[in-house]
C-alpha atoms as a PDB file:
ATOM      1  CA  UNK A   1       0.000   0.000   0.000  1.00  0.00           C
ATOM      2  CA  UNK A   2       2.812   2.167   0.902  1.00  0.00           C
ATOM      3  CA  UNK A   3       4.570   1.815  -2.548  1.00  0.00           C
ATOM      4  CA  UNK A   4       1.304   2.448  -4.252  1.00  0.00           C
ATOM      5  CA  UNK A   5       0.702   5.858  -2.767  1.00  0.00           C
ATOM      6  CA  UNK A   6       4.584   6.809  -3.353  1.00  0.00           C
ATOM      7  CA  UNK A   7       4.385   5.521  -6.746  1.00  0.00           C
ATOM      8  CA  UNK A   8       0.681   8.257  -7.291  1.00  0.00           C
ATOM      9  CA  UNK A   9       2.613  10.796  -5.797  1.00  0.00           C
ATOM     10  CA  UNK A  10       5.336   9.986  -8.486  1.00  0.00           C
ATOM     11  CA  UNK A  11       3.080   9.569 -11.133  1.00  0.00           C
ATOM     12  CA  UNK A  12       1.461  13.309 -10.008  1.00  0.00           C
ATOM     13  CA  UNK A  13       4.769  15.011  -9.578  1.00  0.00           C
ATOM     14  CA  UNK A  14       5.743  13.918 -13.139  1.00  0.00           C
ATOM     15  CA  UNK A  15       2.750  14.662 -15.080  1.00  0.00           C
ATOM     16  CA  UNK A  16       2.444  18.674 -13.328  1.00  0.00           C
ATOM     17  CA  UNK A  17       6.302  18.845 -14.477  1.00  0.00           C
ATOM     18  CA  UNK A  18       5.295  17.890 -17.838  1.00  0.00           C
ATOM     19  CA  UNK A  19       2.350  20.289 -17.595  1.00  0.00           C
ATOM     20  CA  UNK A  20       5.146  23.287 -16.560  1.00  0.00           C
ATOM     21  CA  UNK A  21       7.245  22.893 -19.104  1.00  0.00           C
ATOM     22  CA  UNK A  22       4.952  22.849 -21.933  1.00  0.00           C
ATOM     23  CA  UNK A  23       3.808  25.624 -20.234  1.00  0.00           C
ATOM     24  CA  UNK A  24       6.719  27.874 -19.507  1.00  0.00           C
ATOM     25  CA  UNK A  25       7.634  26.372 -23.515  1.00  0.00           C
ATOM     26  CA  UNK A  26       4.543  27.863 -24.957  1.00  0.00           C
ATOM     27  CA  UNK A  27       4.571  31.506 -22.488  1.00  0.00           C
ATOM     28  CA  UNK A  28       8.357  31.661 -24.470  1.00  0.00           C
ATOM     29  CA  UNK A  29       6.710  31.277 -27.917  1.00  0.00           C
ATOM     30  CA  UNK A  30       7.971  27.696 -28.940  1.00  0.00           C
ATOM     31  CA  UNK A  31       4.895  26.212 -29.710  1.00  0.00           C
ATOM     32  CA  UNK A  32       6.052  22.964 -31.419  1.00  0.00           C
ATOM     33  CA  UNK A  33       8.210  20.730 -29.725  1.00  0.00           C
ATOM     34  CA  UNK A  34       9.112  17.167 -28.686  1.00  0.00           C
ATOM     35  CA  UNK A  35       9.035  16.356 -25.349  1.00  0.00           C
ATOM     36  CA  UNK A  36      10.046  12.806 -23.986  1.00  0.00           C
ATOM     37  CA  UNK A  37      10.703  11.223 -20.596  1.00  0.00           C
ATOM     38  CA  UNK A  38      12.750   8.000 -19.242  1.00  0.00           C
ATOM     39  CA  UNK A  39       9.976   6.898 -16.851  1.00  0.00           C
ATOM     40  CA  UNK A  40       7.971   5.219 -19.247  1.00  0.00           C
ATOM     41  CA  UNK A  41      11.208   3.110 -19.877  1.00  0.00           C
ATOM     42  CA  UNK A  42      11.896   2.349 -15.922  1.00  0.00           C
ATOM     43  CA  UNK A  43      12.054  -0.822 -14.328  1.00  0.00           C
ATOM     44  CA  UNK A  44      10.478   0.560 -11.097  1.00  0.00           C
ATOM     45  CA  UNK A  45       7.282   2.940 -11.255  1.00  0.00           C
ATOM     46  CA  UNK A  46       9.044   5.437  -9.190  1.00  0.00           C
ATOM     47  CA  UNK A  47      12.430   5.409 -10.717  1.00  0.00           C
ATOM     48  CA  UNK A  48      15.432   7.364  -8.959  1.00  0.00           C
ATOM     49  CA  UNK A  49      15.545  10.386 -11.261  1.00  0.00           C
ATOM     50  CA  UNK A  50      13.764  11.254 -14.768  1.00  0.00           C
ATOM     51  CA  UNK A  51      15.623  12.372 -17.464  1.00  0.00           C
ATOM     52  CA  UNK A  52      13.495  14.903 -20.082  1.00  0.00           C
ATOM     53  CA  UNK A  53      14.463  15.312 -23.503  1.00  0.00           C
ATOM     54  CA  UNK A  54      12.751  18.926 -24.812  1.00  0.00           C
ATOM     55  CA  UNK A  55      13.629  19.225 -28.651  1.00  0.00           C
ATOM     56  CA  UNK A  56      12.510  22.732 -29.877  1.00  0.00           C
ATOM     57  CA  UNK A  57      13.818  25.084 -32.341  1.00  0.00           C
ATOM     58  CA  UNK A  58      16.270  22.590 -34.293  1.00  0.00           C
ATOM     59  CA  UNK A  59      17.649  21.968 -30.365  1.00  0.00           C
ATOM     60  CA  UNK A  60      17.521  19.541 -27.874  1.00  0.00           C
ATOM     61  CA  UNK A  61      18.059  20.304 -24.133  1.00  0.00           C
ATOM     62  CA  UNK A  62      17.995  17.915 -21.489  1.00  0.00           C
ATOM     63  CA  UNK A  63      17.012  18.092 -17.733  1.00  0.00           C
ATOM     64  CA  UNK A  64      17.061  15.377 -14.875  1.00  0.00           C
ATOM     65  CA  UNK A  65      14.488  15.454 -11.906  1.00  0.00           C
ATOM     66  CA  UNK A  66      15.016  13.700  -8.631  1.00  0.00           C
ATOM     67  CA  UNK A  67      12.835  11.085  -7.654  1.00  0.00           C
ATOM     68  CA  UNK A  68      11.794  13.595  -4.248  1.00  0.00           C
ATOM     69  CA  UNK A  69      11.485  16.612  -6.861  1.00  0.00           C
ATOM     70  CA  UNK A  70       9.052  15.109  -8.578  1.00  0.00           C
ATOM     71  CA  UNK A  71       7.231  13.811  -5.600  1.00  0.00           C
ATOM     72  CA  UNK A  72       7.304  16.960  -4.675  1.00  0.00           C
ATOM     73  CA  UNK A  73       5.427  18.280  -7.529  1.00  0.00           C
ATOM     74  CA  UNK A  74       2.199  16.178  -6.794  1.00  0.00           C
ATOM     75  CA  UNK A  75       0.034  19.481  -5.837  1.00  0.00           C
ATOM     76  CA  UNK A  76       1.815  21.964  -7.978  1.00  0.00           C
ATOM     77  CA  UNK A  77       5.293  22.982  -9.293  1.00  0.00           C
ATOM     78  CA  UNK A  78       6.418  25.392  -6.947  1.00  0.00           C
ATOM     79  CA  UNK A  79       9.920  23.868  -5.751  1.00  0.00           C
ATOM     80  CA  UNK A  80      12.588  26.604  -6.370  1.00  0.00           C
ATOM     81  CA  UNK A  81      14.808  23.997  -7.738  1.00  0.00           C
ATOM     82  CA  UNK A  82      12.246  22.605 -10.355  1.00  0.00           C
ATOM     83  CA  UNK A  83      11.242  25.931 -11.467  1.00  0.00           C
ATOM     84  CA  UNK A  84      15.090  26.946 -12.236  1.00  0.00           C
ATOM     85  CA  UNK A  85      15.627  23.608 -14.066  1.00  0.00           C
ATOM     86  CA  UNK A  86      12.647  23.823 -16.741  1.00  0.00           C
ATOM     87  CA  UNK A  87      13.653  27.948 -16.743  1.00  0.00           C
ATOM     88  CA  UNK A  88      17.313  26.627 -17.660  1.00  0.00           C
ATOM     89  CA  UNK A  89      16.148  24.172 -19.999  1.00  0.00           C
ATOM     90  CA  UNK A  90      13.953  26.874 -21.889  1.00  0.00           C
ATOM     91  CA  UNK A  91      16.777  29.355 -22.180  1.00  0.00           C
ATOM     92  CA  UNK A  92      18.854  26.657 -23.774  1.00  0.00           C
ATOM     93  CA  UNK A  93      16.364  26.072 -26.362  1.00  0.00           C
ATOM     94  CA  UNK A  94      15.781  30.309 -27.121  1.00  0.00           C
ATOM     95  CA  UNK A  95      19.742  30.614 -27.832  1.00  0.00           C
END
């Protein structure tokens, strides 16, 4: 029961980080992009970190999440340290 409920909170944390950085993609005027995650690849539902692959603008930038950051994006994406890694991943992309 335990691992289910850590492995919800995972599951929640990953899809609002998603959510922000298609987001914070779109409020910088990139509007297509790729977008691609190792979860879905992972042996364990609640892998150690998560690796995102953004491709946008002939560019692909890549950004690694924490298994606690994105358990700690279940409500909302509000973690300093999230925010400044999908903020550092966009201004890779706009250069």
């Amino acid at each position: 029961m335990q691992d289910d409920r850590l492995d919800e909170h995972f599951s929640l944390g990953l899809h609002n980080i998603r959510r922000a950085i298609e987001a914070r993609l779109k409020a910088s005027g990139i509007e297509r992009q790729s977008l691609g995650d190792t979860s879905r690849g992972a042996k364990r539902a609640a892998p150690g970190m998560v690796i995102f692959d953004v491709g946008a603008n002939n560019k692909i930038a890549r950004v690694t999440f924490t298994r606690e950051e994105v358990e700690d994006c279940t409500r909302a994406v509000d973690a300093y340290c999230v925010r400044s890694k999908i903020n550092h991943m966009v201004d890779e992309l706009l250069r």
